[in-house]
N, C-alpha and C. Protein backbone atom coordinates (compact mmCIF):
# COMPACT_ATOMS: atom_id res chain seq x y z
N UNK A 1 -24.35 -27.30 51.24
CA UNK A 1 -24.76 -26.41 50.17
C UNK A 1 -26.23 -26.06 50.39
N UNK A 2 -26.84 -25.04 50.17
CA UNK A 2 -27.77 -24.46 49.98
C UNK A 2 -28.20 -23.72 48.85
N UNK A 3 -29.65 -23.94 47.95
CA UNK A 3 -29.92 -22.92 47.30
C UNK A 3 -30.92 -21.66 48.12
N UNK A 4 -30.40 -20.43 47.86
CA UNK A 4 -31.28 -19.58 48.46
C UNK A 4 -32.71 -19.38 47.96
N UNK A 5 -33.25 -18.67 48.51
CA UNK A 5 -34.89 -18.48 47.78
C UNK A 5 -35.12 -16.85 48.17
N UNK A 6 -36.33 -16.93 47.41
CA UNK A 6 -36.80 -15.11 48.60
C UNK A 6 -37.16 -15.47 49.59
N UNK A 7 -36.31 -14.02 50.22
CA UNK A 7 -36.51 -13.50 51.34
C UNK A 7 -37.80 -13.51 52.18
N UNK A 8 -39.06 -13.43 51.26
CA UNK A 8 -40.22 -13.50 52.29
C UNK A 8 -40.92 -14.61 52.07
N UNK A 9 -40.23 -15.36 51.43
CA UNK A 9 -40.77 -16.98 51.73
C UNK A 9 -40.67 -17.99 52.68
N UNK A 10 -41.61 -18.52 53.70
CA UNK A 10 -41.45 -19.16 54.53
C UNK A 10 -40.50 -20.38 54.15
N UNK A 11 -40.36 -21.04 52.84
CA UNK A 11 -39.99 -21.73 52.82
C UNK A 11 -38.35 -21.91 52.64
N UNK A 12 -37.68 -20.38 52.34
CA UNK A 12 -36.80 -20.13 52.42
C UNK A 12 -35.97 -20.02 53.50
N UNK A 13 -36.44 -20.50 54.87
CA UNK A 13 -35.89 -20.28 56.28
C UNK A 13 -34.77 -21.00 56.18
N UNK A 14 -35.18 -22.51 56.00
CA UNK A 14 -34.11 -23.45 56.27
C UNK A 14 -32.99 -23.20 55.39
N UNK A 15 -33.14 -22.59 54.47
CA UNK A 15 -31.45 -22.88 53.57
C UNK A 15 -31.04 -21.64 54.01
N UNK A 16 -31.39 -20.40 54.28
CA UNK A 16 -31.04 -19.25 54.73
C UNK A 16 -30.40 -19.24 56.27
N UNK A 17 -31.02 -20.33 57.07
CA UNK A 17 -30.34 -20.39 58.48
C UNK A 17 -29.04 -20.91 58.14
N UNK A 18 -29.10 -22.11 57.14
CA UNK A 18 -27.91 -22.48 56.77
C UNK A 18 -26.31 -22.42 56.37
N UNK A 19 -27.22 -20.82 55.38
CA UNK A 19 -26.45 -20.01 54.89
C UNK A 19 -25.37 -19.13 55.58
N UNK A 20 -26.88 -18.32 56.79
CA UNK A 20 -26.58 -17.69 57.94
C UNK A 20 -25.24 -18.25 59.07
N UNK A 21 -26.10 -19.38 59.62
CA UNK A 21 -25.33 -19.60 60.86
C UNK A 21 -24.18 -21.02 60.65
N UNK A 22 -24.64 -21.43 59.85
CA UNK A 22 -23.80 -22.78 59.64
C UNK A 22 -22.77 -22.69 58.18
N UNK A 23 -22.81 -21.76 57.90
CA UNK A 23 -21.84 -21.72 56.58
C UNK A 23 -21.96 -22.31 55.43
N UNK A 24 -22.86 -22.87 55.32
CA UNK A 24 -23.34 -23.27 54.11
C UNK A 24 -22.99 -22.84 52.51
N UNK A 25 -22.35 -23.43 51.72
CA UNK A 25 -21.89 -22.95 51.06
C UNK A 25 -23.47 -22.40 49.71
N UNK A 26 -23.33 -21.23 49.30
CA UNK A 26 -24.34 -20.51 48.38
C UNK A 26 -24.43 -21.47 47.25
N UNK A 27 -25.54 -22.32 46.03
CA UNK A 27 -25.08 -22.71 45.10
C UNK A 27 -26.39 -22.42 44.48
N UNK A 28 -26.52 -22.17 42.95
CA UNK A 28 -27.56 -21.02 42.29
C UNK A 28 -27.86 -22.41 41.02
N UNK A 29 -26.78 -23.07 41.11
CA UNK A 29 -27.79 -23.87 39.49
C UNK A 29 -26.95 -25.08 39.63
N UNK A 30 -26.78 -26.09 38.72
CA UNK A 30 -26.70 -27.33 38.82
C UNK A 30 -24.68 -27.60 38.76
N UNK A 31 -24.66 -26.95 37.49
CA UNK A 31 -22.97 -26.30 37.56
C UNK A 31 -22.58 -26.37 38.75
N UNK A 32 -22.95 -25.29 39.83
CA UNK A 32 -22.26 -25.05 41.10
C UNK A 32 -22.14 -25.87 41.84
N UNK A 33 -22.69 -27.12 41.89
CA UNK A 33 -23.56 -28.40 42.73
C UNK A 33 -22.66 -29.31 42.09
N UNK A 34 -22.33 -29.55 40.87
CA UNK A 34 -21.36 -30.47 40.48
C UNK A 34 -19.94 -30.02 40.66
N UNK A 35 -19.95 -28.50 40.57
CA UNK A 35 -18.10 -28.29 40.93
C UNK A 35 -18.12 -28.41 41.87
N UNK A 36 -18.75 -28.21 42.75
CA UNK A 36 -18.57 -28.43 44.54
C UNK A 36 -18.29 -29.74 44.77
N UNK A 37 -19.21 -30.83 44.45
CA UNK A 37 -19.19 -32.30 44.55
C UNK A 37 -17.72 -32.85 43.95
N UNK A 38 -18.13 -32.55 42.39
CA UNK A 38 -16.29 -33.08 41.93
C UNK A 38 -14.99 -32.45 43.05
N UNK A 39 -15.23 -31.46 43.94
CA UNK A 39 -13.73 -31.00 44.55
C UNK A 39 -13.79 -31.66 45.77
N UNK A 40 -15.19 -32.36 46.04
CA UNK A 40 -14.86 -33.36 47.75
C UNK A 40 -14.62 -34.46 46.88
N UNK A 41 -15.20 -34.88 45.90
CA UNK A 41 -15.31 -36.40 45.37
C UNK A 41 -14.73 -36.54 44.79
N UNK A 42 -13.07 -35.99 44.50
CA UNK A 42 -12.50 -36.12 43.49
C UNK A 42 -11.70 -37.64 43.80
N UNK A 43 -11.52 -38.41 44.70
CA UNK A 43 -11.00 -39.71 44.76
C UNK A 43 -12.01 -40.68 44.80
N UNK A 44 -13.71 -39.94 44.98
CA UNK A 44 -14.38 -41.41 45.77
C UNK A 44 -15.20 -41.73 44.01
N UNK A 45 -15.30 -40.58 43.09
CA UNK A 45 -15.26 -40.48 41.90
C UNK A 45 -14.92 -41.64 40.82
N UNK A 46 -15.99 -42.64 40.63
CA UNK A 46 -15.81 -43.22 38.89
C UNK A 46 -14.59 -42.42 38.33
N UNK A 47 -13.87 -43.73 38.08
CA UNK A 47 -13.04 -43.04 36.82
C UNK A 47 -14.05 -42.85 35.39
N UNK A 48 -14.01 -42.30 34.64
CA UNK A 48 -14.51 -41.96 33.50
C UNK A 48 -14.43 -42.60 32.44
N UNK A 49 -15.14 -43.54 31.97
CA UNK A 49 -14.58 -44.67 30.38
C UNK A 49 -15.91 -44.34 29.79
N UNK A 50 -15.07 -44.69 28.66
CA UNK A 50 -15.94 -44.62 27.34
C UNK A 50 -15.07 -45.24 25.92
N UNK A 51 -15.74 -45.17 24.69
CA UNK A 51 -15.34 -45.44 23.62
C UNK A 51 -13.76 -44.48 23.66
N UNK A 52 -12.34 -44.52 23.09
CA UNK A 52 -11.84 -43.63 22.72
C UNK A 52 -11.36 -43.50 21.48
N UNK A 53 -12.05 -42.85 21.22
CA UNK A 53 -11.61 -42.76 19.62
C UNK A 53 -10.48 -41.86 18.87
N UNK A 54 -9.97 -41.80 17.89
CA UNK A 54 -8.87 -40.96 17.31
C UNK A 54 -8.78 -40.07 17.49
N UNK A 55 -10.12 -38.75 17.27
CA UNK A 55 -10.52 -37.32 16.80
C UNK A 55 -10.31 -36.96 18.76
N UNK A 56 -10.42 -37.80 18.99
CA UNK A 56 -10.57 -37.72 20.86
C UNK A 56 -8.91 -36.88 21.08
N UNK A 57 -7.91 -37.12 20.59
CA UNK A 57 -6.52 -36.57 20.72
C UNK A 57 -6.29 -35.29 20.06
N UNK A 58 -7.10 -34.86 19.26
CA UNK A 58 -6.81 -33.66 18.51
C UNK A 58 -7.38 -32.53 19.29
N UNK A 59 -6.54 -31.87 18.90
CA UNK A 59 -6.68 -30.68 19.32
C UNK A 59 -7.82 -29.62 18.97
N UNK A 60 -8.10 -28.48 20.15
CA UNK A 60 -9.34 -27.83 19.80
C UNK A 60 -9.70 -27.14 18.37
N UNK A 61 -8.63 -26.79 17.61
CA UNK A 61 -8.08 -25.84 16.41
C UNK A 61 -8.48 -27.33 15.46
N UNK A 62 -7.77 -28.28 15.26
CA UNK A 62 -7.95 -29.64 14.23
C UNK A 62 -9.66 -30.09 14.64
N UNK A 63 -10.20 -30.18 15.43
CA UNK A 63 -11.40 -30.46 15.83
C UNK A 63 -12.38 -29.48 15.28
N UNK A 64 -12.01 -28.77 15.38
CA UNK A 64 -13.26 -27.20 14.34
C UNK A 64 -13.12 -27.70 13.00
N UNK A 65 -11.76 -27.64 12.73
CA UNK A 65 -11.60 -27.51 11.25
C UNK A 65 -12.68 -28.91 10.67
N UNK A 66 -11.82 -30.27 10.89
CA UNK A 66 -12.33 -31.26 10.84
C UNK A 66 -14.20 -31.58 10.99
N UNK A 67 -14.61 -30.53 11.63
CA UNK A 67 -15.93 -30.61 11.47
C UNK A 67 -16.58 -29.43 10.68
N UNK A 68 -15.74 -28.81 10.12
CA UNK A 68 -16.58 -27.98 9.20
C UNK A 68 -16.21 -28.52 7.57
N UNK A 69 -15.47 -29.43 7.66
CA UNK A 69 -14.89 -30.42 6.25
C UNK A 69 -15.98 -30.83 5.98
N UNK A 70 -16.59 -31.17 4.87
CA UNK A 70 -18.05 -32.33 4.48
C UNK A 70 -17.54 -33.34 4.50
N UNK A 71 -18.39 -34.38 4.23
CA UNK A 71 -17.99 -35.53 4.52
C UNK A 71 -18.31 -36.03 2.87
N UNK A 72 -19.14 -35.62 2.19
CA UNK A 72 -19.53 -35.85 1.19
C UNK A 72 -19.28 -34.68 0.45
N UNK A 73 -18.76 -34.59 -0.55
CA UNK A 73 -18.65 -33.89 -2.51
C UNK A 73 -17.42 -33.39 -1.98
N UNK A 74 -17.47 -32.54 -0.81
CA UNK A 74 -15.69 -32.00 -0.74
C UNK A 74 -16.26 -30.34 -0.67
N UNK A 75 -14.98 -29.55 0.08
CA UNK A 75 -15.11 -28.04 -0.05
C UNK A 75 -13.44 -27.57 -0.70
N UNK A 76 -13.62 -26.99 -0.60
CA UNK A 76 -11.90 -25.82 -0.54
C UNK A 76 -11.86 -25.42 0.57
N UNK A 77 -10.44 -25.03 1.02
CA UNK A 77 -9.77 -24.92 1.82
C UNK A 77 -10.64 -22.78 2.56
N UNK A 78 -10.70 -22.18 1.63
CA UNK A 78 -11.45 -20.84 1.61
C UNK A 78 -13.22 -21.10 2.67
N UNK A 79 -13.52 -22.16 1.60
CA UNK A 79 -14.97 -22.09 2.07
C UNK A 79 -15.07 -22.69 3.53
N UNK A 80 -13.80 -24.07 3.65
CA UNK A 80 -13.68 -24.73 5.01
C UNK A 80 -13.36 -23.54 6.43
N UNK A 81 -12.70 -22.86 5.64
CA UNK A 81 -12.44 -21.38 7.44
C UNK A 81 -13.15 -20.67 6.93
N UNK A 82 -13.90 -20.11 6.12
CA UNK A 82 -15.61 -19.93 6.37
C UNK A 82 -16.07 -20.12 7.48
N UNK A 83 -16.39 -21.64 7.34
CA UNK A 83 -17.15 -22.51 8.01
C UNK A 83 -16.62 -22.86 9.51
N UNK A 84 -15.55 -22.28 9.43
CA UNK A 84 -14.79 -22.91 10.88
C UNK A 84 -14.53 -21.84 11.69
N UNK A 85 -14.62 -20.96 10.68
CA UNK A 85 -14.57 -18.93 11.66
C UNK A 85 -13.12 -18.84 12.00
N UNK A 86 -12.24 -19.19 11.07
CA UNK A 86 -10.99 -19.19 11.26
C UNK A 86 -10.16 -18.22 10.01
N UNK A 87 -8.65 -17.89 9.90
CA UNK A 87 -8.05 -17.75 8.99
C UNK A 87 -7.69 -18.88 8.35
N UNK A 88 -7.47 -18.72 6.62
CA UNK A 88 -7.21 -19.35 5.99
C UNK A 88 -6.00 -20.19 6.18
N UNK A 89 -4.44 -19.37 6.82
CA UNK A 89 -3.47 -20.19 7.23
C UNK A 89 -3.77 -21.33 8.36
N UNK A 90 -4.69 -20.81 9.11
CA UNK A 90 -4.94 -21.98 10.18
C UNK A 90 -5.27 -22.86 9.91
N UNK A 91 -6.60 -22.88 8.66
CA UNK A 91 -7.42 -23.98 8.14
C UNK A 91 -6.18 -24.77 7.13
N UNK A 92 -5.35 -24.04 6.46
CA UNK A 92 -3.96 -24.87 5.24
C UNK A 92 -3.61 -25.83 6.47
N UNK A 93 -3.09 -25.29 7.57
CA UNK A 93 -1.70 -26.01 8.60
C UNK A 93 -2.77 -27.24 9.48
N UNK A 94 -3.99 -26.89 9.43
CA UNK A 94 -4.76 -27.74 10.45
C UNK A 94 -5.31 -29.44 9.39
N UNK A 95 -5.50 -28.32 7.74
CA UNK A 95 -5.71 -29.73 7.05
C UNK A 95 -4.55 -30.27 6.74
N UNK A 96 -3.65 -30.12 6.87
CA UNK A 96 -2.13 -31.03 6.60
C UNK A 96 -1.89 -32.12 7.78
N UNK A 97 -2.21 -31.46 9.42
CA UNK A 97 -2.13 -32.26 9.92
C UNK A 97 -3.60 -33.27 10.04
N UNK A 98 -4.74 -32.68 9.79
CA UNK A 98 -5.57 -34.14 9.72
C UNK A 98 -5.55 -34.74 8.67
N UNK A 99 -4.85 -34.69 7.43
CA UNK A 99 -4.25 -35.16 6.06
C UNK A 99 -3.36 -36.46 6.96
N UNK A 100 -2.47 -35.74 7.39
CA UNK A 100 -1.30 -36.80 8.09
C UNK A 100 -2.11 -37.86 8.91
N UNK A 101 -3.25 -37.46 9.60
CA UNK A 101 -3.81 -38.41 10.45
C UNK A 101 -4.97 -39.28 10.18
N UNK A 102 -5.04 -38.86 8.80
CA UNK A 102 -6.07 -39.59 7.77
C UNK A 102 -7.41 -39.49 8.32
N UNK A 103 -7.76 -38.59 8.70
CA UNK A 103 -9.32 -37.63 9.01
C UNK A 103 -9.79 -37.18 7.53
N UNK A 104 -8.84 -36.72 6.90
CA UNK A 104 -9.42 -35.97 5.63
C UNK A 104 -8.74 -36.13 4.10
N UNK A 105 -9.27 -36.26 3.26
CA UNK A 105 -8.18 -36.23 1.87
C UNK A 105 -8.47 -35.04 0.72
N UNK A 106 -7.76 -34.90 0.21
CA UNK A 106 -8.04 -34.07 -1.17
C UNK A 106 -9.34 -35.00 -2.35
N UNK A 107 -9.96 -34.28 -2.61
CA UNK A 107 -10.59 -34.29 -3.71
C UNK A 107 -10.65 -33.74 -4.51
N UNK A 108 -11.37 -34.10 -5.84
CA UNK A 108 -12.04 -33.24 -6.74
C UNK A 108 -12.30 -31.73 -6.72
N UNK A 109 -13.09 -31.60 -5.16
CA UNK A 109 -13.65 -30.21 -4.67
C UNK A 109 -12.88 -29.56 -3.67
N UNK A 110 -11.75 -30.56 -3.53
CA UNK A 110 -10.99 -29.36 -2.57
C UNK A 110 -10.77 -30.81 -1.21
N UNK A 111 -11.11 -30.93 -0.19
CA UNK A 111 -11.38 -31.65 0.96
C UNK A 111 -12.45 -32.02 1.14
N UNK A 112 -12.75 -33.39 2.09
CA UNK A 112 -13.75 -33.89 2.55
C UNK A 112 -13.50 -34.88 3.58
N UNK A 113 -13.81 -34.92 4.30
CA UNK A 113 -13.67 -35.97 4.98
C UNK A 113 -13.28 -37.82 5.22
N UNK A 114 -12.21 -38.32 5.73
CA UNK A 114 -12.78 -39.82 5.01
C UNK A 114 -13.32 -40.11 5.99
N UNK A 115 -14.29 -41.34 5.43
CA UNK A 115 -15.19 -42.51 6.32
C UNK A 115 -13.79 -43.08 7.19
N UNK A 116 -14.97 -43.56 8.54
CA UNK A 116 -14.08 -44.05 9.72
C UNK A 116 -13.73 -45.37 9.13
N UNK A 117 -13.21 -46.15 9.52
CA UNK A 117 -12.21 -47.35 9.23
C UNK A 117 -13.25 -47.86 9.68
C-alpha cells in the first residue's frame, strides 16, 4: 500500500514508484488501510470479545427507537418517532417488541425505559 502525495514533492517519489512500477495498492485515509489489512488478515485476526449484552441482538429499527425512549419521566409513543425520525407505526410495532424484551415499560407518560438488571 501506498499513500500518494504531490506530484512535485521530492518526497513523494517513493510511494509513487510504488504505485507506478510495483503495483502498489492506492490508499487515501485510515478506512482504506484497515479494509485492506482485515481482507489479508482475516484468519491471522483476534477474534473480537467484549461485554455482550442484550440491546447487542436487536435490531437496527428496535435500537433507534429504544434510544430515543427516556429513561426517566417517560414520553408517548408520537413524541418517541419524533425523536427516532421514524413513522409512528414503526415506533407502536418496535415498542411492543422491546416491551416483550423488557427494554421498556408503559408509564404514566407514555414509555420510558427500564433500568438494566
Amino acid at each position: 500500500m501506498a499513500v500518494p502525495g504531490p506530484v512535485t514533492s521530492r518526497l513523494s517519489v517513493g510511494c509513487h514508484l510504488l504505485l507506478r512500477e510495483w503495483g502498489a495498492l492506492c490508499v487515501t485515509d485510515a478506512r482504506e488501510v484497515v479494509d485492506r489489512v482485515g481482507a489479508i488478515g482475516d484468519d491471522a485476526a483476534p477474534e473480537r470479545r467484549g461485554p455482550v449484552l442484550p440491546r447487542d441482538a436487536l435490531g437496527v429499527t428496535e435500537r433507534d427507537v429504544l434510544e430515543a425512549v427516556p429513561a426517566r419521566g417517560g414520553a408517548g409513543p408520537a413524541a418517541i418517532a419524533v425523536h427516532a425520525g421514524m413513522d409512528l407505526d414503526t415506533v407502536m410495532r418496535s415498542l411492543g417488541a422491546l416491551a416483550a424484551g423488557g427494554f421498556v415499560e408503559r408509564c404514566a407518560k407514555g414509555w420510558r425505559a427500564r433500568a438494566a438488571a
